[in-house]
N, C-alpha and C. Protein backbone atom coordinates (compact mmCIF):
# COMPACT_ATOMS: atom_id res chain seq x y z
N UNK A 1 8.68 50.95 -8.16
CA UNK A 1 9.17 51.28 -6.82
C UNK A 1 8.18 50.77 -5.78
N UNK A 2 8.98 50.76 -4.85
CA UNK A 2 7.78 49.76 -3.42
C UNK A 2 7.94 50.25 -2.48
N UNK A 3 7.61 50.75 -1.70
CA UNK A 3 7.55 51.24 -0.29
C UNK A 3 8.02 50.44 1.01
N UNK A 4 8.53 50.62 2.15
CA UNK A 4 9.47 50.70 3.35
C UNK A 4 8.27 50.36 4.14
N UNK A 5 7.76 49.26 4.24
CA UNK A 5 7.23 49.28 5.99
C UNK A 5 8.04 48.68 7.20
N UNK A 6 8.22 49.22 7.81
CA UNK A 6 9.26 48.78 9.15
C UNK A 6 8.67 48.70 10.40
N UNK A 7 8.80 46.83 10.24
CA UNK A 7 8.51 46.58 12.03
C UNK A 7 9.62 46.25 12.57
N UNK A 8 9.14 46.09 14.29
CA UNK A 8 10.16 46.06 15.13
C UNK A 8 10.11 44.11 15.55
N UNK A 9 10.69 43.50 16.18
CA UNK A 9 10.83 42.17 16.53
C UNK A 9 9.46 41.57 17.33
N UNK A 10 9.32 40.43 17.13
CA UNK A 10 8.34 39.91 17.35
C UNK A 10 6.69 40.37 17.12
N UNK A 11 6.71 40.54 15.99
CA UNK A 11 5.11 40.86 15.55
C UNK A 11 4.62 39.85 15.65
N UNK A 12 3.22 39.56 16.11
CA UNK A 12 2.32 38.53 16.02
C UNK A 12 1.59 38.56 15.36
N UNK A 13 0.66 37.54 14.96
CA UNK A 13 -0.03 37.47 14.13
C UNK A 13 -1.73 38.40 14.61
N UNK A 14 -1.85 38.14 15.85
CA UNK A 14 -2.69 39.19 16.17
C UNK A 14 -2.37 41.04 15.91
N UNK A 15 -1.45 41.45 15.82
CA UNK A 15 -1.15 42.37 15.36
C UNK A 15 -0.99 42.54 13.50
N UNK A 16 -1.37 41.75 13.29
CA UNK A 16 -1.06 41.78 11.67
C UNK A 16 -2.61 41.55 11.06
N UNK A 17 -3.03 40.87 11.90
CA UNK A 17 -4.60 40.56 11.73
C UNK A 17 -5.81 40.33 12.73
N UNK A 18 -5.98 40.96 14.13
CA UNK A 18 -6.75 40.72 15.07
C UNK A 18 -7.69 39.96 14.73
N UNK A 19 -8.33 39.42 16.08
CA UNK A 19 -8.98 37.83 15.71
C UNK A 19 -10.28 38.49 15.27
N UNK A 20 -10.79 39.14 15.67
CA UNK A 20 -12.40 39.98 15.19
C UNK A 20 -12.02 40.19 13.89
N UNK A 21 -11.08 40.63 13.44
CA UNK A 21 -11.15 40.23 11.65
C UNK A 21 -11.57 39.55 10.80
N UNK A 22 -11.30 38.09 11.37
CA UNK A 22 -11.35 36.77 10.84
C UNK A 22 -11.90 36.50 9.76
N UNK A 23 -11.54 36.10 8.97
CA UNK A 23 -12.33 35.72 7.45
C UNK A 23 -14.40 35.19 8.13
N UNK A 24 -14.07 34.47 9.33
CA UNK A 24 -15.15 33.75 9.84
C UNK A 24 -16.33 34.91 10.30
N UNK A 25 -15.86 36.29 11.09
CA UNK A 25 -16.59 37.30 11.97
C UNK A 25 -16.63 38.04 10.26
N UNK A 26 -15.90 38.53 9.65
CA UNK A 26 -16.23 38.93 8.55
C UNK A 26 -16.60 38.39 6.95
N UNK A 27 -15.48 38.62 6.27
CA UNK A 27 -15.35 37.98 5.18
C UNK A 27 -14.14 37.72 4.45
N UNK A 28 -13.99 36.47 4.03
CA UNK A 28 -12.55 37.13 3.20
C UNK A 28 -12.29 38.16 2.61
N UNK A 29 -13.12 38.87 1.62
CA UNK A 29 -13.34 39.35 0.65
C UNK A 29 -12.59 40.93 1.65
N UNK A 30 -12.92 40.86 2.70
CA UNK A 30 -12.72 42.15 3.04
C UNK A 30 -11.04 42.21 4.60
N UNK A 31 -10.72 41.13 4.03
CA UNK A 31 -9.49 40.46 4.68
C UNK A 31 -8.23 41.95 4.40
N UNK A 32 -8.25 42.83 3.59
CA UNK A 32 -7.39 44.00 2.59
C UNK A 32 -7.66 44.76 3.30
N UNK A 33 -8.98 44.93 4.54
CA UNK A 33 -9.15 46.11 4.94
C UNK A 33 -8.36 46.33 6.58
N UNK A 34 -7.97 45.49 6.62
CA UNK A 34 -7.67 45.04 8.30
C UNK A 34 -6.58 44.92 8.20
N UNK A 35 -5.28 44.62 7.54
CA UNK A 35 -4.20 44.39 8.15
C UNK A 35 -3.49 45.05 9.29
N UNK A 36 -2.59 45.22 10.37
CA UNK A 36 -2.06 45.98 11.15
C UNK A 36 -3.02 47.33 11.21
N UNK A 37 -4.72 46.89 11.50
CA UNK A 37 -5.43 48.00 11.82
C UNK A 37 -5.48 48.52 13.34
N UNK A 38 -4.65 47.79 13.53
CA UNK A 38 -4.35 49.05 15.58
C UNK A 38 -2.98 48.88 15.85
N UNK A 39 -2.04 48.38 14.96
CA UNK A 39 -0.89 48.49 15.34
C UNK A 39 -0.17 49.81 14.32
N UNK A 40 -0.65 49.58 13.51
CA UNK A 40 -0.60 51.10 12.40
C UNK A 40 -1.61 50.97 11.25
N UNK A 41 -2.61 51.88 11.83
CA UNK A 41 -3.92 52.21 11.27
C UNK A 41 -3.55 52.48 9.89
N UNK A 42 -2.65 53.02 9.35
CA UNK A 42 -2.05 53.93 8.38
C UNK A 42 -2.22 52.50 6.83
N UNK A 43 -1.69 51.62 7.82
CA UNK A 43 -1.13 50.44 6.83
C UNK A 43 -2.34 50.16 5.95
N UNK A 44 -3.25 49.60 5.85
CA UNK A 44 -4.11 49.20 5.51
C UNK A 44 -4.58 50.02 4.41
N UNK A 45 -4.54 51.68 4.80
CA UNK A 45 -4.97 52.62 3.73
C UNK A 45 -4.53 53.14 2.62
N UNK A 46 -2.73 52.78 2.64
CA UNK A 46 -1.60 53.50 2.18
C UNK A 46 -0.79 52.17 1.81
N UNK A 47 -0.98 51.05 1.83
CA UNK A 47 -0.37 49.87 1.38
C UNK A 47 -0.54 49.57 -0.14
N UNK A 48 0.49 49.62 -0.80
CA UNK A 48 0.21 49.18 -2.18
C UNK A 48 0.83 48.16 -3.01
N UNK A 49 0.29 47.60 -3.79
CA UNK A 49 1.01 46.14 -4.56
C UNK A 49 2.28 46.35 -4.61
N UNK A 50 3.05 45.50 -4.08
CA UNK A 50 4.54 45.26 -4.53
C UNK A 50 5.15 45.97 -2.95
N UNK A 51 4.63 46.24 -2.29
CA UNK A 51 5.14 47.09 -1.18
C UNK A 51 5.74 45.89 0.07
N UNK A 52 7.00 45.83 0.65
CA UNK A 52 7.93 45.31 1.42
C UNK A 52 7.66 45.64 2.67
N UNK A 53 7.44 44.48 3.67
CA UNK A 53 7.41 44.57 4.94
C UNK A 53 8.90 44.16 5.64
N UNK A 54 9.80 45.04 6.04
CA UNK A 54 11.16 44.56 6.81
C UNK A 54 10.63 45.04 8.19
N UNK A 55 11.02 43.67 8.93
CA UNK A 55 10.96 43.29 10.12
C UNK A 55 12.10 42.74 11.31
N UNK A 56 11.93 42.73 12.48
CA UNK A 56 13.14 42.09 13.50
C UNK A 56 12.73 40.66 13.32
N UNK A 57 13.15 40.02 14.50
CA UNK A 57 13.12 38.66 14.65
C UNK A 57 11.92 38.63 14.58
N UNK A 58 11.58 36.59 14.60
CA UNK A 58 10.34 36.28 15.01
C UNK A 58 9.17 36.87 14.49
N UNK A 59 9.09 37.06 13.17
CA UNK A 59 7.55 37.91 12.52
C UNK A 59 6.22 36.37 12.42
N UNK A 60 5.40 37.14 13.01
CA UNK A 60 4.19 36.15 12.69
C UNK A 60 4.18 35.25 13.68
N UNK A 61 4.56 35.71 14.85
CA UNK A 61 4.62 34.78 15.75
C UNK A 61 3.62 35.00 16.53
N UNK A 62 2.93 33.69 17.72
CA UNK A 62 1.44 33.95 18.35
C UNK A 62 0.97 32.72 17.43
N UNK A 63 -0.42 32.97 17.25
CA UNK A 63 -1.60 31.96 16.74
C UNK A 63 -1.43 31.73 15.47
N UNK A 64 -1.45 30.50 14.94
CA UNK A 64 -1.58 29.95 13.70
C UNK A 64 -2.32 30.11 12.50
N UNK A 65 -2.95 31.04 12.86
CA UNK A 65 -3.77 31.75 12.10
C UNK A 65 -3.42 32.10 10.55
N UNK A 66 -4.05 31.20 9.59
CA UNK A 66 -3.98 31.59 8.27
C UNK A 66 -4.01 32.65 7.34
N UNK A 67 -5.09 33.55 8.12
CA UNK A 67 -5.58 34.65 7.13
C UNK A 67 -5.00 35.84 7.80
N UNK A 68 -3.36 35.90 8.97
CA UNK A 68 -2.70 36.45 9.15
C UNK A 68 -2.04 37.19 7.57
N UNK A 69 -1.41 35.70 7.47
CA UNK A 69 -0.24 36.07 6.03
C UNK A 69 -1.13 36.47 4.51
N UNK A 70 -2.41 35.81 4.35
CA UNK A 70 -3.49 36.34 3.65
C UNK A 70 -3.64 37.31 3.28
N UNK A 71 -4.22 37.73 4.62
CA UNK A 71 -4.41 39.47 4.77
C UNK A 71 -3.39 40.28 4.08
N UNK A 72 -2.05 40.08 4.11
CA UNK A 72 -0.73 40.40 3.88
C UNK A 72 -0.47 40.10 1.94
N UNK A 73 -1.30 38.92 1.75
CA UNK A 73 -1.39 38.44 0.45
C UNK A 73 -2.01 39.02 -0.55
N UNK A 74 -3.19 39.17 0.14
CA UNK A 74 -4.38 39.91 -0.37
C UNK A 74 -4.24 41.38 -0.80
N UNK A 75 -3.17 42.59 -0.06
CA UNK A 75 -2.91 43.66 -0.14
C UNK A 75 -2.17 43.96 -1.04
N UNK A 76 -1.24 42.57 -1.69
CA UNK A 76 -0.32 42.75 -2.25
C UNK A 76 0.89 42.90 -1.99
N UNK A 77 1.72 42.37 -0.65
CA UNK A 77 2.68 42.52 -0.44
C UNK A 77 3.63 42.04 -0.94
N UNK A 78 4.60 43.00 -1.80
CA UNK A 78 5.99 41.84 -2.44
C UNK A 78 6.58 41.08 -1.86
N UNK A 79 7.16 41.14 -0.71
CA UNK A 79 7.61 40.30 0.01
C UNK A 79 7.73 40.90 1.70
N UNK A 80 8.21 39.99 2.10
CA UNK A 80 8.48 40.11 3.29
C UNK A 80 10.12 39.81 4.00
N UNK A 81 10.53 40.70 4.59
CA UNK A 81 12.32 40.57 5.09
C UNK A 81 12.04 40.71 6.13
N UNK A 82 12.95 39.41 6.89
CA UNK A 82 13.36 39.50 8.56
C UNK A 82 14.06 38.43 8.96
N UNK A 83 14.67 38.47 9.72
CA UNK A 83 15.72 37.70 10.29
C UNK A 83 15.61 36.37 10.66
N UNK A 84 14.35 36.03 11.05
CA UNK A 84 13.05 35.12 11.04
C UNK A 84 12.36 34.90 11.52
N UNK A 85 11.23 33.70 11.18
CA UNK A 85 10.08 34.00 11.13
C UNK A 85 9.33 32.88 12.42
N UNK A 86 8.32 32.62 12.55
CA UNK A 86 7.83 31.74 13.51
C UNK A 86 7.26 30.98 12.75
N UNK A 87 7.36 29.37 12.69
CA UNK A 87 7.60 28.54 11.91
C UNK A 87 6.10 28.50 11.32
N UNK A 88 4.81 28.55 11.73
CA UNK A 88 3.77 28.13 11.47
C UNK A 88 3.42 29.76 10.48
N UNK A 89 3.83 30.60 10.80
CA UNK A 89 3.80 31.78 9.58
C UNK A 89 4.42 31.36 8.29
N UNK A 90 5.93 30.73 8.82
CA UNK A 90 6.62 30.89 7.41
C UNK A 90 5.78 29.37 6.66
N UNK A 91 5.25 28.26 7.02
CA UNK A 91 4.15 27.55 6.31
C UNK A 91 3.27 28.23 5.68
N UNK A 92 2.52 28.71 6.22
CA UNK A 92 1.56 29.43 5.83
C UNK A 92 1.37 30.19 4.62
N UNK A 93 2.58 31.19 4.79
CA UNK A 93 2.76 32.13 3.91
C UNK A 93 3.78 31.51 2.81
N UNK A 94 4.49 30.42 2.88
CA UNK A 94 4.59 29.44 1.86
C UNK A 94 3.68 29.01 0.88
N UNK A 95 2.44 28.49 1.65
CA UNK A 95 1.57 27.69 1.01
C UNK A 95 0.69 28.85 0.26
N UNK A 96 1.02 30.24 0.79
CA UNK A 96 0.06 31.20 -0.09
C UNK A 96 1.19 31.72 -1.35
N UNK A 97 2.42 31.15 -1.19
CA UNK A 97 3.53 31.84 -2.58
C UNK A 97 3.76 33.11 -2.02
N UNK A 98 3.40 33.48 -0.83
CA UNK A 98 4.16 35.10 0.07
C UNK A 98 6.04 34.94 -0.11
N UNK A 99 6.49 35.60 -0.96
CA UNK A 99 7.88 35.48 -0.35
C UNK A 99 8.24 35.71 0.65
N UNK A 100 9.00 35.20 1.70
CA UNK A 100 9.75 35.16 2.56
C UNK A 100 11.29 35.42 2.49
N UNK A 101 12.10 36.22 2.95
CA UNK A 101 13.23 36.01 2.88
C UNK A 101 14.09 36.37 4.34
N UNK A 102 14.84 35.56 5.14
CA UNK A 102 15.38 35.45 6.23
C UNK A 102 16.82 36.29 5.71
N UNK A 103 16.65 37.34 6.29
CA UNK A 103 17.68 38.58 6.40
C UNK A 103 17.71 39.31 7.22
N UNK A 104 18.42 40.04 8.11
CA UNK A 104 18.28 41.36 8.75
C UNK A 104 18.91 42.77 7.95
N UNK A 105 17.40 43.59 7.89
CA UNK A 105 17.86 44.49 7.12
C UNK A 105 17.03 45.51 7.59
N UNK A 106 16.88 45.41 8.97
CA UNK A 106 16.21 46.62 9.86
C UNK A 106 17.08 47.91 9.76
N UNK A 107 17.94 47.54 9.89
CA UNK A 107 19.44 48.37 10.55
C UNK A 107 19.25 50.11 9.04
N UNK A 108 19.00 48.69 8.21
CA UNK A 108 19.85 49.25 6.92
C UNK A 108 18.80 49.99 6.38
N UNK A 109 17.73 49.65 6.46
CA UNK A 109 16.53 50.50 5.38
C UNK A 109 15.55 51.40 6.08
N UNK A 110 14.92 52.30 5.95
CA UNK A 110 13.55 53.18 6.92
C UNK A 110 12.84 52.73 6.42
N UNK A 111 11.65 53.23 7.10
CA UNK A 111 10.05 52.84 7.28
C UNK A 111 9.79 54.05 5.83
N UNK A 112 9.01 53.48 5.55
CA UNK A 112 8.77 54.80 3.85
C UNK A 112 9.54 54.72 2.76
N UNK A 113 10.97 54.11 3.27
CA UNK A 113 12.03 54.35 1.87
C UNK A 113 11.59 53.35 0.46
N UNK A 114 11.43 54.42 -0.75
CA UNK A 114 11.36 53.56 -1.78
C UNK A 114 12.63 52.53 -2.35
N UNK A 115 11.96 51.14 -2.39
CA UNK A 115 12.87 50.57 -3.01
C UNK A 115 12.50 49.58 -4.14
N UNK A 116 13.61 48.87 -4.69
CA UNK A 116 12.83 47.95 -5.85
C UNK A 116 13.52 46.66 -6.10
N UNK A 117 12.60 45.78 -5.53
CA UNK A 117 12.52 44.21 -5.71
C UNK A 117 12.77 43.76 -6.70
N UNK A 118 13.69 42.93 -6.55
CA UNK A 118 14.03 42.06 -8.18
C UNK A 118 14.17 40.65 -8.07
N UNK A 119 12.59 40.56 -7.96
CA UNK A 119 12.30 39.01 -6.90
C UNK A 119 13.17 38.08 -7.56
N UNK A 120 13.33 37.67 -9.21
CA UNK A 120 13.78 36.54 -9.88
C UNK A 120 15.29 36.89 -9.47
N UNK A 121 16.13 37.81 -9.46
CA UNK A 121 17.28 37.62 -8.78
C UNK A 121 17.72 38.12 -7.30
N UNK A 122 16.66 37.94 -6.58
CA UNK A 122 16.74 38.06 -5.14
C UNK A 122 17.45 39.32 -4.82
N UNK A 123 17.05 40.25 -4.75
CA UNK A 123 18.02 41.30 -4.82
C UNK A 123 16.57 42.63 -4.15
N UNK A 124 17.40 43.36 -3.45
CA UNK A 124 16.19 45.06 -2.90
C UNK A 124 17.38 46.07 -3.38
N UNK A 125 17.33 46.74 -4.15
CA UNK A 125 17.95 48.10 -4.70
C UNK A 125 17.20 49.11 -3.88
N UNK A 126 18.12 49.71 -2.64
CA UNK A 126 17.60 50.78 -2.11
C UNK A 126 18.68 52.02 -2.62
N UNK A 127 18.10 53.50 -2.01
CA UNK A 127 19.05 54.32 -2.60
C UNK A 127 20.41 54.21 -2.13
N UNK A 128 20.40 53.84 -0.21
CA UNK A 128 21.93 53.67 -0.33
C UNK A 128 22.56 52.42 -0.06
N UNK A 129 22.26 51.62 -1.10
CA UNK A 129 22.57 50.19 -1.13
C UNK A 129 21.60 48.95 -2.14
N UNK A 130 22.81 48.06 -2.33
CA UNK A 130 21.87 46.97 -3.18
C UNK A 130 22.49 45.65 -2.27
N UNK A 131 20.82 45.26 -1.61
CA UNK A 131 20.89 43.86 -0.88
C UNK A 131 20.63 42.56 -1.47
N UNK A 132 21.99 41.44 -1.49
CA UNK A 132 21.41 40.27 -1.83
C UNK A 132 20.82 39.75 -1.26
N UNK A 133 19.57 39.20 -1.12
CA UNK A 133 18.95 38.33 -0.48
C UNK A 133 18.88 36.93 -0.70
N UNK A 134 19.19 35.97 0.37
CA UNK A 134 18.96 34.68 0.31
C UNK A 134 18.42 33.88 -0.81
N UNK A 135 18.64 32.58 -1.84
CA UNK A 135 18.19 32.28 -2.68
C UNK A 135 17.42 31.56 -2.08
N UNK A 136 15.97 31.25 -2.38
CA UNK A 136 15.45 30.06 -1.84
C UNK A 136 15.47 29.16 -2.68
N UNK A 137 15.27 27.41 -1.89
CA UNK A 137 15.10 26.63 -2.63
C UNK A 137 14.11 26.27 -3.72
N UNK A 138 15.10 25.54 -4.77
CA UNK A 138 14.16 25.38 -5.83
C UNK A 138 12.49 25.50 -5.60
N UNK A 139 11.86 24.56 -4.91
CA UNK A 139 10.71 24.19 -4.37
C UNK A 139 9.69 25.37 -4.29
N UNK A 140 10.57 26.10 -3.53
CA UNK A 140 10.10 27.19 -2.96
C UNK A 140 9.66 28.32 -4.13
N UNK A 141 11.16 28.53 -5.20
CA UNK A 141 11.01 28.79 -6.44
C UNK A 141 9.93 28.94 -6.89
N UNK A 142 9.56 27.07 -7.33
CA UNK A 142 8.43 26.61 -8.07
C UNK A 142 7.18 26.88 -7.69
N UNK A 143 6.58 26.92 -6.42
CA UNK A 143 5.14 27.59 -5.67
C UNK A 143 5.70 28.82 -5.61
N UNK A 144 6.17 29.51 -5.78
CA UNK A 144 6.31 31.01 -6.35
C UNK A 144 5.35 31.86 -7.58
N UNK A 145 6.58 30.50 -8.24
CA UNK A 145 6.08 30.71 -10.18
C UNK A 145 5.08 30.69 -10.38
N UNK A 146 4.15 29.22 -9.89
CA UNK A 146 2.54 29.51 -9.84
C UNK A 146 1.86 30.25 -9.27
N UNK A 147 2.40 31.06 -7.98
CA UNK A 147 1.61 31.88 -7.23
C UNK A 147 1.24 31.19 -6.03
N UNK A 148 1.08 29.85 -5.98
CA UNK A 148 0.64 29.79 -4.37
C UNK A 148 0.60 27.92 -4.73
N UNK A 149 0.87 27.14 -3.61
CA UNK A 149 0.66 25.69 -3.27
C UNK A 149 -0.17 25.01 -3.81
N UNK A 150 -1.43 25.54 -3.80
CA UNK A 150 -2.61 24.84 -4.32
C UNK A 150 -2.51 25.25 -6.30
N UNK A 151 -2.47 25.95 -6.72
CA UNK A 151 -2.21 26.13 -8.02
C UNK A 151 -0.57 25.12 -8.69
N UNK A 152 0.20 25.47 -7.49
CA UNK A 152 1.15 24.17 -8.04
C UNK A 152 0.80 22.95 -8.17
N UNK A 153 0.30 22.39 -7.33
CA UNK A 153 -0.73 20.80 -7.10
C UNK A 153 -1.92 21.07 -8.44
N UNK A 154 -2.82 21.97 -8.33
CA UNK A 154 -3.21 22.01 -9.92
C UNK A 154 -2.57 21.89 -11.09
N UNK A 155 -2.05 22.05 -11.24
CA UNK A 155 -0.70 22.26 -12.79
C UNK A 155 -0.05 20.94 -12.79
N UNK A 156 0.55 20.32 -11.36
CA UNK A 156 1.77 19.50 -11.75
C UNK A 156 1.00 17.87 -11.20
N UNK A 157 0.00 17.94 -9.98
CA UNK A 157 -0.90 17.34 -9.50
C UNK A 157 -0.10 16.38 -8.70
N UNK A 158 1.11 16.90 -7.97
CA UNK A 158 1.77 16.63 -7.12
C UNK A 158 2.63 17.87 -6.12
N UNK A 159 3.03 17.45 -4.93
CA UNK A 159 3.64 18.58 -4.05
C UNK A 159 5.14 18.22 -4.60
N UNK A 160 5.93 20.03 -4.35
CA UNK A 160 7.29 20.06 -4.86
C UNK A 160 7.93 19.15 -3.78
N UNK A 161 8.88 18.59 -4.76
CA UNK A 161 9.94 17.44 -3.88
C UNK A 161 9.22 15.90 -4.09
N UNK A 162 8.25 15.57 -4.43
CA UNK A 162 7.20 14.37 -4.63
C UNK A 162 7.81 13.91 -6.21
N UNK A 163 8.64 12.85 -6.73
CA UNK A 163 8.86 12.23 -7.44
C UNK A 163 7.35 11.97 -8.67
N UNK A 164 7.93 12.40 -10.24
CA UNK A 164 6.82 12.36 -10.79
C UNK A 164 6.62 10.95 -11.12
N UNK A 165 5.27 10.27 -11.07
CA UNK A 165 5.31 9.23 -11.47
C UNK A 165 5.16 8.70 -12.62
N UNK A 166 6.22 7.61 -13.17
CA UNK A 166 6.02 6.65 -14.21
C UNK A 166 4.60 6.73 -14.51
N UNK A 167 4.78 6.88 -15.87
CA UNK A 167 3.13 6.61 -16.95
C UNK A 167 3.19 5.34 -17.55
């Protein structure tokens, strides 16, 4: 089971990770302790692996900032739902294997409610309801499976969609 965090439209990335955070002013290592630490102090303390962030429009929007979706990575977040995203987040959190899935499902779920992800068939089983979620593309799939962009390029030693080459 995974837990209900519920934001409202347009979160930025400064709210998900203020810039005094920064992997640079701190450390990565301690990137888990900061997420949404002044937008809900709570998060950071009470966040646990596999736990779902549903959101309004526009999540991750503001500064380009990497160790936004990180931070988010790092905690363990199963995925992330919202209607969508601001384009340089949804890179980002691509290239870290963060699922993404473009849905609105504010309406439908609370902040706290347990539910359970069934990432390989895209699917959130809440108590009053079971949501399909968007399939993503293969690609997307595949830096999944490995966990993140750079481990796909390790393994296959090319980017998804890049034709393998003749030996």
């Amino acid at each position: 089971m995974a837990r209900v965090w519920l934001f409202g439209a347009d979160v930025d990335t400064d709210q998900i990770l203020p810039g005094r955070y920064a992997p640079y002013m701190t450390t990565e290592a301690e990137l888990g302790k900061y997420p949404f630490i002044e937008a809900r102090p709570e998060f950071a303390r009470e966040v646990k692996p596999g736990d779902i962030i549903v959101a309004g429009k526009n999540f991750g929007c503001g500064s380009s900032r990497e160790y936004a979706p990180k931070a988010l990575k790092v905690v363990g977040i199963g995925a992330i739902i919202a209607p969508s995203f601001a384009r340089i987040f949804f890179r980002n959190a691509l290239a870290l294997g963060l699922p993404l899935f473009e849905i609105d499902l504010t309406g439908k779920l609370q902040d706290g409610e347990q539910v359970t992800l069934v990432l390989e068939k895209y699917r959130l089983v809440a108590s009053r309801g079971t949501y399909d979620l968007p399939a993503p593309p293969d690609f997307v799939r595949e830096i999944w499976r490995e966990g993140n962009l750079v481990e796909y390029y390790r393994k296959y030693k090319r980017f998804p969609g890049q034709p393998v080459e003749a030996r």
